[in-house]
Protein backbone atom coordinates (compact mmCIF):
# COMPACT_ATOMS: atom_id res chain seq x y z
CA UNK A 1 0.00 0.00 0.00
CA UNK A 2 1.20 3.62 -0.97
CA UNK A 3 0.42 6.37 1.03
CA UNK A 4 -0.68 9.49 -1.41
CA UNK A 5 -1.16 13.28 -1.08
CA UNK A 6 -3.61 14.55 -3.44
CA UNK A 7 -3.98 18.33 -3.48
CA UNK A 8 -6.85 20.48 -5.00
CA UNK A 9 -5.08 24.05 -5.04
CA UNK A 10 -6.46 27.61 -4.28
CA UNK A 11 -5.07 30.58 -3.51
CA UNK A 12 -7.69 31.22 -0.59
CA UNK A 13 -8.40 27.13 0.29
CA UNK A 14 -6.14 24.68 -0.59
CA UNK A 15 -7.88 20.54 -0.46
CA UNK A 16 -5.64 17.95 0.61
CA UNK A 17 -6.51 14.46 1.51
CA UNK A 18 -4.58 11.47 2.29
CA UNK A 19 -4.92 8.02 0.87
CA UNK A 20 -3.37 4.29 0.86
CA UNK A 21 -3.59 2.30 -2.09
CA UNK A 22 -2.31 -0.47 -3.61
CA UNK A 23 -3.93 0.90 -7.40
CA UNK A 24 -7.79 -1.13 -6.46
CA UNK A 25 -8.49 -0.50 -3.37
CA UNK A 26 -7.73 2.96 -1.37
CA UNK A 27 -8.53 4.00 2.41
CA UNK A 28 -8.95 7.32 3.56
CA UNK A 29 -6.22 8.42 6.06
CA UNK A 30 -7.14 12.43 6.29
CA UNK A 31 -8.43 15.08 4.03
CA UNK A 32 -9.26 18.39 4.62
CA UNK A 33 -8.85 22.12 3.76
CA UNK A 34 -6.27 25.00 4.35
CA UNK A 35 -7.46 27.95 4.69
CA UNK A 36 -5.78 30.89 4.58
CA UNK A 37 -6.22 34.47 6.26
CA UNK A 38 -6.93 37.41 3.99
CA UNK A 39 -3.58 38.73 4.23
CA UNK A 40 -1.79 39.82 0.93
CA UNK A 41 -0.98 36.94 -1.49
CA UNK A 42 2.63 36.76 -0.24
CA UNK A 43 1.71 35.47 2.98
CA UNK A 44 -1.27 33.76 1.71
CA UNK A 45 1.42 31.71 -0.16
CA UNK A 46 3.57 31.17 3.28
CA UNK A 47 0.94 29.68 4.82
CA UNK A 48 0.12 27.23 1.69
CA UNK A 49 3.22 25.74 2.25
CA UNK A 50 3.83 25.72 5.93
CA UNK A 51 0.16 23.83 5.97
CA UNK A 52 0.97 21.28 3.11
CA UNK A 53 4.31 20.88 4.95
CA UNK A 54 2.22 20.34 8.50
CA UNK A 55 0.54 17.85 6.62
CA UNK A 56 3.18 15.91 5.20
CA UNK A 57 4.70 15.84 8.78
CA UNK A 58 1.76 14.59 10.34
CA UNK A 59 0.94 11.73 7.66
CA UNK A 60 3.88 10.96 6.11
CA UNK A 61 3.10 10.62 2.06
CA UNK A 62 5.47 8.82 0.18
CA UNK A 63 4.10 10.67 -3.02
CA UNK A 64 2.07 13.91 -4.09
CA UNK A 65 -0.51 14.52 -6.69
CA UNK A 66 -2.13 17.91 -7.55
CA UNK A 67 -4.54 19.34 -9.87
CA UNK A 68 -2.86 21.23 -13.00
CA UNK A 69 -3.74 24.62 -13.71
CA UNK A 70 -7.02 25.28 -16.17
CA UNK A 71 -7.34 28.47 -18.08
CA UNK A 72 -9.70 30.84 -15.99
CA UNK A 73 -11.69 33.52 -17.47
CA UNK A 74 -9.86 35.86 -15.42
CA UNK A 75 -6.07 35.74 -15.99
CA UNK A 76 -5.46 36.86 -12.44
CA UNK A 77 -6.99 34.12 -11.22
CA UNK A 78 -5.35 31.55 -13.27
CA UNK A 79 -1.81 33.25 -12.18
CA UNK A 80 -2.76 33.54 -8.08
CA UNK A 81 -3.93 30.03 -8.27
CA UNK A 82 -0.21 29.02 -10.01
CA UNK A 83 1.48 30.51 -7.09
CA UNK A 84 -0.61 28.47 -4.92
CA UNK A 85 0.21 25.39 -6.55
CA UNK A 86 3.83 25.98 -6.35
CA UNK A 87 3.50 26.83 -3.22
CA UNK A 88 2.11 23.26 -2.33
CA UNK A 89 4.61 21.59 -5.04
CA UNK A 90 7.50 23.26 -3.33
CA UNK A 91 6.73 22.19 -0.05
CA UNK A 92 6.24 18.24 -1.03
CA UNK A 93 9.29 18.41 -3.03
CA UNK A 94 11.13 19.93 0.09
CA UNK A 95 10.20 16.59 1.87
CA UNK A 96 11.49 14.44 -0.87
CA UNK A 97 7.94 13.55 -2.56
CA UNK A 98 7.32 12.77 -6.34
CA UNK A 99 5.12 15.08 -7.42
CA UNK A 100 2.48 14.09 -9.97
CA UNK A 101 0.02 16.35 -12.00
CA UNK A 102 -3.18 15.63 -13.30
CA UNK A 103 -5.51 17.93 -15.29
CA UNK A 104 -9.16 18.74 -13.86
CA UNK A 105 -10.80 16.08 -17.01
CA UNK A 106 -8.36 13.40 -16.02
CA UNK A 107 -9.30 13.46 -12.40
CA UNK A 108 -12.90 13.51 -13.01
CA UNK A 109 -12.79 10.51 -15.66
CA UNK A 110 -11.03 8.62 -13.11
CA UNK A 111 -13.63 8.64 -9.82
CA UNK A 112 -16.23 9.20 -12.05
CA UNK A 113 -15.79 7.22 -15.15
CA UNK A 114 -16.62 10.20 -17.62
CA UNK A 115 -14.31 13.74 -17.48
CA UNK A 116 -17.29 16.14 -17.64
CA UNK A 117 -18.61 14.59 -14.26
CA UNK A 118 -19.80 18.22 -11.98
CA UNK A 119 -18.59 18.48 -8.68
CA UNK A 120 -21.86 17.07 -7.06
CA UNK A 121 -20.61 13.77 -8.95
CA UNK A 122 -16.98 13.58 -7.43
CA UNK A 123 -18.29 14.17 -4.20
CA UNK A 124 -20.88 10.99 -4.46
CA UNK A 125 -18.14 8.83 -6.33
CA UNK A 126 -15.08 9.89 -3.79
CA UNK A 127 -17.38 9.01 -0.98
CA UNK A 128 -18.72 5.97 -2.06
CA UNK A 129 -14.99 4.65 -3.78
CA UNK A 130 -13.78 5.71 0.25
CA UNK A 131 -16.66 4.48 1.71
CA UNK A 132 -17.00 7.43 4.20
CA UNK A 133 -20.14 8.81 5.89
CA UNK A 134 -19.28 12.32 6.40
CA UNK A 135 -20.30 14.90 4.09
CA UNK A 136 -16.71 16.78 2.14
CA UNK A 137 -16.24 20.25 1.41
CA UNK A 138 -15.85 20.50 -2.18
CA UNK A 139 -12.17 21.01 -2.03
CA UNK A 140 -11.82 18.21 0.43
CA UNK A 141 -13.49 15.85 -1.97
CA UNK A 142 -11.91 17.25 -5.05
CA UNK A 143 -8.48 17.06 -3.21
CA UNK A 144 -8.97 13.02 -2.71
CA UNK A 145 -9.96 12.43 -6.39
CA UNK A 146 -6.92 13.49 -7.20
CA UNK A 147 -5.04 10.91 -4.66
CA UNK A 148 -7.06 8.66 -5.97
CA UNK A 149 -6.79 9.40 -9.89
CA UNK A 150 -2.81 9.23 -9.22
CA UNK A 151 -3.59 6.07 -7.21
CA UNK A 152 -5.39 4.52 -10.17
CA UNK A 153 -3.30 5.75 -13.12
CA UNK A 154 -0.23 5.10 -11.43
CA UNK A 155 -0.82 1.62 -10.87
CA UNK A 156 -1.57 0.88 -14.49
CA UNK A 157 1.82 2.38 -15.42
CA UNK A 158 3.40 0.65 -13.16
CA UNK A 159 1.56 -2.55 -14.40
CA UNK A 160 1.86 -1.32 -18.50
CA UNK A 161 6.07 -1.25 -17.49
CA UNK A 162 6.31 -4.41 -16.04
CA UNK A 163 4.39 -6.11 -18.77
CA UNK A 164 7.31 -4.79 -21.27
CA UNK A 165 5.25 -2.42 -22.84
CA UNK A 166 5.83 1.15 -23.35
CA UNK A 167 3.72 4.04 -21.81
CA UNK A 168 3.64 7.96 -23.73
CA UNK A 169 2.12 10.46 -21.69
């Protein structure tokens, strides 16, 4: 079983949840959301990465996953929630994680078996894959679809390269 950090980035709350897997099945370890004060974007940033970091202390990933970037409407958007990624990215790599990125269509098509799936739909699918009772915040759901999307696509590359065969991204 691998123990995965998936992160769903944001420049105000950043998802994370924690997963083991072994590719079929996956527990839920933790998930959750940062969220950070309404200070300027430079220490909005700090305290992305001191939280992802807090949470690779406490649960001890041996890899990272995070949503890429999509093109907002608003360019200033799209470039504040960039810094927050690499916020998060910098912190995991910091700690000596892989880092893996996903795009918002991949993620979806992997919980919910089709990439246009609405957010209502990855919440049912991560809960039910988890099995977990509670009700997730959007980013807390969204950040464990894309533990488990790495979890799931990982595993077939890992099972595509020991077949022999040969893998493009």
């Amino acid at each position: 079983m691998r123990r995965i950090l998936g992160i769903d980035p944001g420049s105000r709350v950043t998802g994370f949840g924690v997963i083991e897997s072994d590719g079929i099945r996956s527990s839920h370890i933790a998930s959750g959301c940062i969220r950070v004060s309404e200070e300027e974007l430079s220490l909005r940033l700090g305290e992305i990465f001191r939280g992802v970091a807090s949470v690779v202390a406490s649960f001890s990933p041996a890899e990272m996953a995070i949503e890429q970037v999509f093109v907002a409407k608003n360019a200033a958007s799209a470039l504040k929630l960039g810094q927050a990624r690499g916020a998060a990215i910098c912190a995991c790599v910091m700690a000596g994680l892989s880092v893996s990125e996903y795009t918002p269509r991949m993620i979806k098509r992997a919980v919910a078996g089709t990439g246009t799936a609405d957010k209502g739909q990855v919440q049912h699918m991560v809960k039910h894959i988890l099995r977990l009772e509670q009700q997730l915040a959007v980013d807390q759901a969204d950040a464990l679809a894309v533990a488990l999307s790495h979890a799931h696509s990982s595993s077939t590359l890992r099972a595509v390269a020991k077949a022999g065969g040969r893998w493009h991204r």
